[in-house]
Protein backbone atom coordinates (compact mmCIF):
# COMPACT_ATOMS: atom_id res chain seq x y z
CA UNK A 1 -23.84 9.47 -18.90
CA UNK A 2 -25.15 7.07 -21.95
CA UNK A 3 -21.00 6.83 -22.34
CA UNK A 4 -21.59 3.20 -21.35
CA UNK A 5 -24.43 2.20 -23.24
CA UNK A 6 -23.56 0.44 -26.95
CA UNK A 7 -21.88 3.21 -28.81
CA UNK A 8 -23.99 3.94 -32.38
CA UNK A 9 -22.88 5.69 -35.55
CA UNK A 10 -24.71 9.19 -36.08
CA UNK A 11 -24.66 12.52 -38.07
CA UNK A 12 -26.55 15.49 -37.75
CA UNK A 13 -27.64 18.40 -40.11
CA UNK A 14 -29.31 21.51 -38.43
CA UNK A 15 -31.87 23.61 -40.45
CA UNK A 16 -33.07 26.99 -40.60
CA UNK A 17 -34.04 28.25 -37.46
CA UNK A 18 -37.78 28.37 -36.71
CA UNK A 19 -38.48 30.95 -34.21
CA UNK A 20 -41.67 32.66 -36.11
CA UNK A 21 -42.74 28.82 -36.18
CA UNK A 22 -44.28 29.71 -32.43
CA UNK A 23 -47.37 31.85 -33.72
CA UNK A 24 -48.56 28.94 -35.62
CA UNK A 25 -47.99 26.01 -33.50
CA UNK A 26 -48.44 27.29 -29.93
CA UNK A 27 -51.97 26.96 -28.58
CA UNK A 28 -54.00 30.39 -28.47
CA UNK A 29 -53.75 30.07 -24.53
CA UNK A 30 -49.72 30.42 -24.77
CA UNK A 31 -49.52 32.72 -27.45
CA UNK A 32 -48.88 36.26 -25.40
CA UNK A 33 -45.78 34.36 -23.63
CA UNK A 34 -44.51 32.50 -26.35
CA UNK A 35 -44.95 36.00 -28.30
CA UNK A 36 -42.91 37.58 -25.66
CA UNK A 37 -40.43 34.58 -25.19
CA UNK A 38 -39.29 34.86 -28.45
CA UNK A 39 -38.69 38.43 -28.70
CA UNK A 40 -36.42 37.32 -25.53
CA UNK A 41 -34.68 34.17 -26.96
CA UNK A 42 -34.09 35.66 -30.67
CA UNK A 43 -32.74 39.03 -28.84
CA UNK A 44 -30.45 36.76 -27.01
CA UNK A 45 -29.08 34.60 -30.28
CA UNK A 46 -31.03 31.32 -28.22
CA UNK A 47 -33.27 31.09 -31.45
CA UNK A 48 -35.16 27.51 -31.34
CA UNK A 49 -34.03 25.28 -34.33
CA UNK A 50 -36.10 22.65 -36.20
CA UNK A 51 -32.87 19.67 -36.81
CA UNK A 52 -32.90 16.81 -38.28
CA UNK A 53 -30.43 13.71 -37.12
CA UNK A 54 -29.33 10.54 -38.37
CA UNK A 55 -28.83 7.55 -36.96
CA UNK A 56 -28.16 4.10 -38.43
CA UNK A 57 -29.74 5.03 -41.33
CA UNK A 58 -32.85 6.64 -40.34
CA UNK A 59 -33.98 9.96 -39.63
CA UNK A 60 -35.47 11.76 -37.04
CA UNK A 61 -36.91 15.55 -36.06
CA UNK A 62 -36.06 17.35 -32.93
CA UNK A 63 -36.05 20.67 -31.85
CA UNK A 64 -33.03 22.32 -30.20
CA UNK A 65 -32.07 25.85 -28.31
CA UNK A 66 -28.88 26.58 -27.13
CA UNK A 67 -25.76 27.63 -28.12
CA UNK A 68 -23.08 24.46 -28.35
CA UNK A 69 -19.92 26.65 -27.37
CA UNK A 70 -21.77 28.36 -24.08
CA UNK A 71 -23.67 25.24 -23.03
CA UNK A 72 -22.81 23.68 -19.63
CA UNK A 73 -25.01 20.99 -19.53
CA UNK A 74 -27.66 19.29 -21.84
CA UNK A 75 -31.90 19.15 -21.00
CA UNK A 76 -33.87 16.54 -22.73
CA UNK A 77 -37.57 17.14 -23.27
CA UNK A 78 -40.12 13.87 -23.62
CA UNK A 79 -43.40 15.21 -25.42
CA UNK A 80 -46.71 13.56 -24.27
CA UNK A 81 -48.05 13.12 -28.01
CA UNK A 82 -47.71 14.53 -31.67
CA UNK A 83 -50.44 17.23 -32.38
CA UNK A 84 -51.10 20.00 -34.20
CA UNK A 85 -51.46 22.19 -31.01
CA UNK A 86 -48.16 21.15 -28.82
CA UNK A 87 -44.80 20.02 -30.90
CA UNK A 88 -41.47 20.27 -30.04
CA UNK A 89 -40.85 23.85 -31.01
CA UNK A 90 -43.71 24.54 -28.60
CA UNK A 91 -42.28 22.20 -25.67
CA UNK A 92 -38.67 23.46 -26.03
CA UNK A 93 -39.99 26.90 -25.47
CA UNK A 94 -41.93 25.98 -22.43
CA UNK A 95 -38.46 24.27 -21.06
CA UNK A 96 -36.27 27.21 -21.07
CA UNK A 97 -39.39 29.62 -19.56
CA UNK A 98 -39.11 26.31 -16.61
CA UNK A 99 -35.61 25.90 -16.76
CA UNK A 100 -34.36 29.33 -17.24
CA UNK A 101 -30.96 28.56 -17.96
CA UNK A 102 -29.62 30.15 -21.25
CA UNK A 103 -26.64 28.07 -20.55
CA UNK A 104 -27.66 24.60 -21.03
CA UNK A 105 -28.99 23.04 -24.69
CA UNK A 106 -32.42 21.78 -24.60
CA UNK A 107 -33.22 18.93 -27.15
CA UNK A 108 -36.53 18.16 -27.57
CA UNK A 109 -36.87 15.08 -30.20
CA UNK A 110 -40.26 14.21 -31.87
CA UNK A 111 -43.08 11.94 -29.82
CA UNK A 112 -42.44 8.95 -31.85
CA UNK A 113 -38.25 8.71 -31.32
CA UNK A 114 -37.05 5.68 -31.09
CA UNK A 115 -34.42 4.65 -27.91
CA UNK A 116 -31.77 4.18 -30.26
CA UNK A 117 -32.20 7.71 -31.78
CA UNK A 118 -32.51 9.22 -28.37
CA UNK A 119 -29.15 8.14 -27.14
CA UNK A 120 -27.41 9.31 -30.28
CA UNK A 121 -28.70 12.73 -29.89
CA UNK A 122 -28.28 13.20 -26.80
CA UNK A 123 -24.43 11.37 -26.66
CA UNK A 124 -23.60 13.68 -29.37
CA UNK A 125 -24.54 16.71 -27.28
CA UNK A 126 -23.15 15.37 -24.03
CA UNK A 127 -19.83 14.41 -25.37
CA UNK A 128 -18.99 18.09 -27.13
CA UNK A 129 -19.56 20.13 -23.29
CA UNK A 130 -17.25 19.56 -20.17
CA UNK A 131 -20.25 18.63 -17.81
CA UNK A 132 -21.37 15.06 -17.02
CA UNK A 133 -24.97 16.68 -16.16
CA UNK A 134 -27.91 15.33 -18.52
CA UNK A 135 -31.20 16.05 -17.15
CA UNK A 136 -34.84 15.53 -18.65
CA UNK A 137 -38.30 17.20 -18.30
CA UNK A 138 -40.91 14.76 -18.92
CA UNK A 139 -44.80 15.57 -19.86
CA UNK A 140 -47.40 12.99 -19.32
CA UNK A 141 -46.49 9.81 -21.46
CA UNK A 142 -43.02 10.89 -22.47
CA UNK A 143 -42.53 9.34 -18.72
CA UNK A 144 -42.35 5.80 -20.73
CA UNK A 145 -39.09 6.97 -22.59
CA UNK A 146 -38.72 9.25 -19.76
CA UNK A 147 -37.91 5.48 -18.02
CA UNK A 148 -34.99 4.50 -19.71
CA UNK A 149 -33.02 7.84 -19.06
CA UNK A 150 -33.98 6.79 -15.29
CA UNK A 151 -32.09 3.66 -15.38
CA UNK A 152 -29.48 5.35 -16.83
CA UNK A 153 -29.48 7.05 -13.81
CA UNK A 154 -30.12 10.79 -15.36
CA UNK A 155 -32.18 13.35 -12.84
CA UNK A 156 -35.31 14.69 -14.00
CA UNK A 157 -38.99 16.22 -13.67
CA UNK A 158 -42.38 14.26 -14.74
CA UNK A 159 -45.06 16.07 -15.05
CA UNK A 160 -48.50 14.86 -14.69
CA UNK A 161 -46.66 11.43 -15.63
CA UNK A 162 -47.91 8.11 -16.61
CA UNK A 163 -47.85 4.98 -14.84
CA UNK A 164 -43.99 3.72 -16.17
CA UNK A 165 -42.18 1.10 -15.24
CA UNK A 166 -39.19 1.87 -13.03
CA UNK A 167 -36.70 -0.89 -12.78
CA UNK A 168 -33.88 -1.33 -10.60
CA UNK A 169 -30.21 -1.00 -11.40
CA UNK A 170 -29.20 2.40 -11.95
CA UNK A 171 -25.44 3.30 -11.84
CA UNK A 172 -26.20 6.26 -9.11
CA UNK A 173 -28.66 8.42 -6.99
CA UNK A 174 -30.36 10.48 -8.90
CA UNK A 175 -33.30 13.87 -8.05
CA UNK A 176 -36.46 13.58 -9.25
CA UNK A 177 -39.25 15.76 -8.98
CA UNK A 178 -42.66 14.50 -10.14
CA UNK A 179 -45.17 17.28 -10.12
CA UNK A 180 -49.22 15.13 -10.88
CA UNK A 181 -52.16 17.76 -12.45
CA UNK A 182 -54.79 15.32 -13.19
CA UNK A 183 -57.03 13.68 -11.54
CA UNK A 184 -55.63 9.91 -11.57
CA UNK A 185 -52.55 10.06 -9.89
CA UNK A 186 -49.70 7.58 -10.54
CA UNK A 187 -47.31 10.28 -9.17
CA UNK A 188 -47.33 8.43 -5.37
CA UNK A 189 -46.42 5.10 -7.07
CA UNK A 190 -43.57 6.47 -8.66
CA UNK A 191 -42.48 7.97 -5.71
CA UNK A 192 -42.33 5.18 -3.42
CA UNK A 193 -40.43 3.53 -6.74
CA UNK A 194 -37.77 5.68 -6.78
CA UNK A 195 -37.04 6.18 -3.27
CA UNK A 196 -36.58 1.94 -2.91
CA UNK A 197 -34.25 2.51 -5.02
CA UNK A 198 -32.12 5.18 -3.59
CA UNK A 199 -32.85 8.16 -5.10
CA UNK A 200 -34.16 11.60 -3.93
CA UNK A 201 -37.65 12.31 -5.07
CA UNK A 202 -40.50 15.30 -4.44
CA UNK A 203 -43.54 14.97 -5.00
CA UNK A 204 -46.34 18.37 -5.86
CA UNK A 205 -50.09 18.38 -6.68
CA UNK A 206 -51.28 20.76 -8.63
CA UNK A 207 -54.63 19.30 -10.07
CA UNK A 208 -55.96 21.33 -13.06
CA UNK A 209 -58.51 20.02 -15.84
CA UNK A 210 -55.80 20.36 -18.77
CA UNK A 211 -51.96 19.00 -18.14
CA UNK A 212 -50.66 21.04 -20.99
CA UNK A 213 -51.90 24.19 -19.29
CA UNK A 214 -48.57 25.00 -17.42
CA UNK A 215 -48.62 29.03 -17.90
CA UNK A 216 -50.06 29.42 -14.73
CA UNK A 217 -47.84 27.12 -12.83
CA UNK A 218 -44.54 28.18 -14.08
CA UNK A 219 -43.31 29.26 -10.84
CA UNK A 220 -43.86 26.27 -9.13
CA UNK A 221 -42.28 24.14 -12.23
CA UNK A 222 -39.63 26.62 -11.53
CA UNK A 223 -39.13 25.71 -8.09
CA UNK A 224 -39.41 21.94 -8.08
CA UNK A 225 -36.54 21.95 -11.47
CA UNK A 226 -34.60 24.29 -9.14
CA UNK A 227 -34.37 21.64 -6.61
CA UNK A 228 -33.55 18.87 -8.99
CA UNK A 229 -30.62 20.79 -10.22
CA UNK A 230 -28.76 21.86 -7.34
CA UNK A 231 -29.17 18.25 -6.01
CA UNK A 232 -28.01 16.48 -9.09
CA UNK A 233 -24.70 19.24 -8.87
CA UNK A 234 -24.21 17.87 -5.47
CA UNK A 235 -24.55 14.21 -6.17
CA UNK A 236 -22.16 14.78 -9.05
CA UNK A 237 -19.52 16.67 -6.78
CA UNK A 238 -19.74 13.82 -4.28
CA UNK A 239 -19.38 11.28 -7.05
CA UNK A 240 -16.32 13.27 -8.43
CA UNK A 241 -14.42 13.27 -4.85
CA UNK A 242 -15.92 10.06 -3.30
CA UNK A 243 -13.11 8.19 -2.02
CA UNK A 244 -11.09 5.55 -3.76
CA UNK A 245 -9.85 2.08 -2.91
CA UNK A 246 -6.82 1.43 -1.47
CA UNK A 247 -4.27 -0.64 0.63
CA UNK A 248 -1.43 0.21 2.92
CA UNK A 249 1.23 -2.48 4.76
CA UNK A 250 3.42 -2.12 7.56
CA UNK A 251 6.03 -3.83 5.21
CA UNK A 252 9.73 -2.88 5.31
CA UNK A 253 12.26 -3.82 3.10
CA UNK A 254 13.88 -6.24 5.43
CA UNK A 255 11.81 -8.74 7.49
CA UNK A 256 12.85 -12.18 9.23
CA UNK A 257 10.94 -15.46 8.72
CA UNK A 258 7.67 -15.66 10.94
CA UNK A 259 6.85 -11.59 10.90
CA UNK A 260 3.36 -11.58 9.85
CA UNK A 261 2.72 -8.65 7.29
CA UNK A 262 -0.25 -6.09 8.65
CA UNK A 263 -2.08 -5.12 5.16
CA UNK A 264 -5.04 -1.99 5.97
CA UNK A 265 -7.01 -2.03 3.16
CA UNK A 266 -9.87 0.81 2.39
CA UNK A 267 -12.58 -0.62 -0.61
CA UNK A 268 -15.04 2.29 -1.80
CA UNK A 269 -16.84 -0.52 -3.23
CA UNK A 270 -17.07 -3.98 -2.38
CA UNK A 271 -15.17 -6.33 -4.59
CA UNK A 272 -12.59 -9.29 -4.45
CA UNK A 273 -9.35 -8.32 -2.50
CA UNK A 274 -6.03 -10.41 -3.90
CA UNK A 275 -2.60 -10.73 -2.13
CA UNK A 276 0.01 -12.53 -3.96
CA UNK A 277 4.07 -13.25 -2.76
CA UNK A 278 6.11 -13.92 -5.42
CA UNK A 279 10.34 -15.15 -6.00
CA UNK A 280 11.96 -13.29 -8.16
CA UNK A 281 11.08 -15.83 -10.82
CA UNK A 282 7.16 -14.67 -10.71
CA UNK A 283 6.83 -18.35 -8.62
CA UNK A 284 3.57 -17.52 -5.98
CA UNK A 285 4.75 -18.90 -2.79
CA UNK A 286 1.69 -17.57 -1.06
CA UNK A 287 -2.21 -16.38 -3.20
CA UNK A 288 -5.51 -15.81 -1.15
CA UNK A 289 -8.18 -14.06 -2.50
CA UNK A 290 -11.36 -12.54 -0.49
CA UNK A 291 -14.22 -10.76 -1.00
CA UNK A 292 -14.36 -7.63 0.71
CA UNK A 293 -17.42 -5.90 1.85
CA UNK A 294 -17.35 -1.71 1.10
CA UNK A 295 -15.14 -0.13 4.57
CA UNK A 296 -12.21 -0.86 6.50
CA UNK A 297 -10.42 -4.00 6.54
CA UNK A 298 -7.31 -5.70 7.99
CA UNK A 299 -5.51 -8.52 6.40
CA UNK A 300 -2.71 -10.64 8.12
CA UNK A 301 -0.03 -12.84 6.20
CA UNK A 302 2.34 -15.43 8.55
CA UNK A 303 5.86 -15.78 6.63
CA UNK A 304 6.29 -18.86 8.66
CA UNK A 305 6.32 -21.12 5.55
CA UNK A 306 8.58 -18.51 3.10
CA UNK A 307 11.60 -19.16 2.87
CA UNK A 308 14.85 -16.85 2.51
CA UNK A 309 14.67 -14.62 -0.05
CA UNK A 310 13.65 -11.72 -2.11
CA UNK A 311 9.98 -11.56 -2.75
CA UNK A 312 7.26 -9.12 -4.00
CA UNK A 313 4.10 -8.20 -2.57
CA UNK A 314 1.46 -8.19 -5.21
CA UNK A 315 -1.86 -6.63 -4.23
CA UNK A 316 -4.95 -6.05 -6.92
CA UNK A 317 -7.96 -4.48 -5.57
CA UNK A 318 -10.96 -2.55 -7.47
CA UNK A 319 -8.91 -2.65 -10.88
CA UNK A 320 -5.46 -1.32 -9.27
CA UNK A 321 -2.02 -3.42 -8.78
CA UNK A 322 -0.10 -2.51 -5.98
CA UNK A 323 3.53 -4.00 -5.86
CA UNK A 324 6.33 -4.27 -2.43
CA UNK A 325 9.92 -5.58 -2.87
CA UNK A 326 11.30 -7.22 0.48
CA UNK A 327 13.18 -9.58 1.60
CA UNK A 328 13.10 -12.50 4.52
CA UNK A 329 15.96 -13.65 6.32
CA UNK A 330 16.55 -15.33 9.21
């Protein structure tokens, strides 16, 4: 995930770790659970860190919790806006009370990151654990940056979210769960949105006057990331053992002129399908190429017009090269 988007040079630094930061940057109506979070989280060695990345040349903030060796997957938090009352120490705290999964590394970069900086940090901390899972928790108008790991086709949770742009085109289903707490909902939009394009999406209304106020919700938050979670495990597994591609011929090593070859092919994906005979000088006395839709297909080549010989069978399919030595006779 964000393997396949432009690769860009970047370093990191990590700084000292900030977990007293939370008595002066958490609002007054957090404090008692932030206050007892941290006793948790430092007890644990899951201390929140203040970082500082670089990439092409610039610099950027982000908060981070985990521990790199234990992690199993990576969480990405989108902040709704810079303030002196709710920063990224703050959110990165609320995550893991959501998430609750001392397992996984939660990243939560400044408001004002740019896309670029976002996919370094979050390739860097991707590429060094053995899990393809990269998931995001979006508040309010982090949905807009929240938009591009969508297309990327990461799974995620918006809450209270922002009318965004969702475009078509990501590489695979993804779970969403989009949970509105204002008045003006945008949350059905998105819905609809996401499930035209294929993915899995819930949808939960919890109105309240204030979107950052989330204490009182935090079992429900818990619920609806739950179900993003296990679902995004299971789309992965069925990605990982999906079926492949492939081609199978009733083809023996002897055949006389006229037998027509039987070729079963299976395409996971549709794509062009290419059959090939050659001589033994690579000379093609017979190339058709089709497009094949995604299932079950069967092919038939007449030997009518080949003439004595010893030939290859040269299929290519979905990036693979399948090769059969015969001969015809009469």
């Amino acid at each position: 995930m964000l393997g396949f988007l432009e690769p860009r040079k970047y370093e990191f630094e990590t700084s000292k770790s900030a977990c007293w930061h939370y008595y002066f940057c958490a609002p007054m109506r957090t404090l008692l659970i932030l206050s007892a979070l941290l006793v948790n989280l430092c007890g644990k060695g899951q201390s929140v860190l203040t970082n500082k990345g670089l990439c092409q040349g610039e610099s950027f903030s982000y908060a981070k919790r985990g521990t790199d060796s234990l992690a199993t997957h990576v969480i990405v938090g989108l902040l709704d806006s810079k303030s002196s009352s709710w920063n990224s120490i703050t959110w990165c705290s609320m995550i893991a009370q959501i998430t609750q999964q001392p397992e996984a590394i939660i990243l939560v970069p400044e408001p004002d990151v740019k896309e670029d900086h976002l996919v370094c940090l979050v390739t860097k901390y991707r590429d060094s654990i053995p899990s393809e899972r990269v998931q995001f928790v979006s508040l309010g108008g982090g949905a807009l940056m929240a938009s591009k790991l969508v297309n990327e086709g990461f799974s995620g949770m918006f809450i209270s979210p922002q009318l965004i742009p969702v475009s078509i085109g990501a590489p695979h289903e993804a779970a969403f769960a989009l949970c509105e707490t204002s008045d003006d909902s945008t949350v059905g939009f998105l819905v609809d949105s996401l499930s035209r394009d294929s993915h899995w999406a819930m949808k939960w209304d919890k109105p309240s006057q204030d979107i950052f106020y989330i204490d009182n919700y935090k079992s429900e938050y818990q619920l609806m990331y739950n179900w993003v979670d296990s679902l995004q495990s299971l789309l992965l597994d069925t990605m990982r053992s999906a079926p492949t591609s492939s081609a199978t011929t009733n083809l023996p090593e002897v055949i006389r002129q006229g037998t027509v070859i039987e070729i079963e092919v299976f395409m996971a994906l549709q794509g062009s399908f290419s059959c090939k005979i050659q001589s033994l000088s690579a000379e093609e006395v017979f190339s058709k190429e089709v497009f094949l839709g995604k299932g079950k297909h069967t092919l038939s080549v007449v030997t009518t017009e080949v003439e004595w010989g010893v030939y290859t069978l040269v299929l290519e399919f979905d990036g693979s090269i399948e090769k059969h030595k015969f001969m015809i006779r009469g």
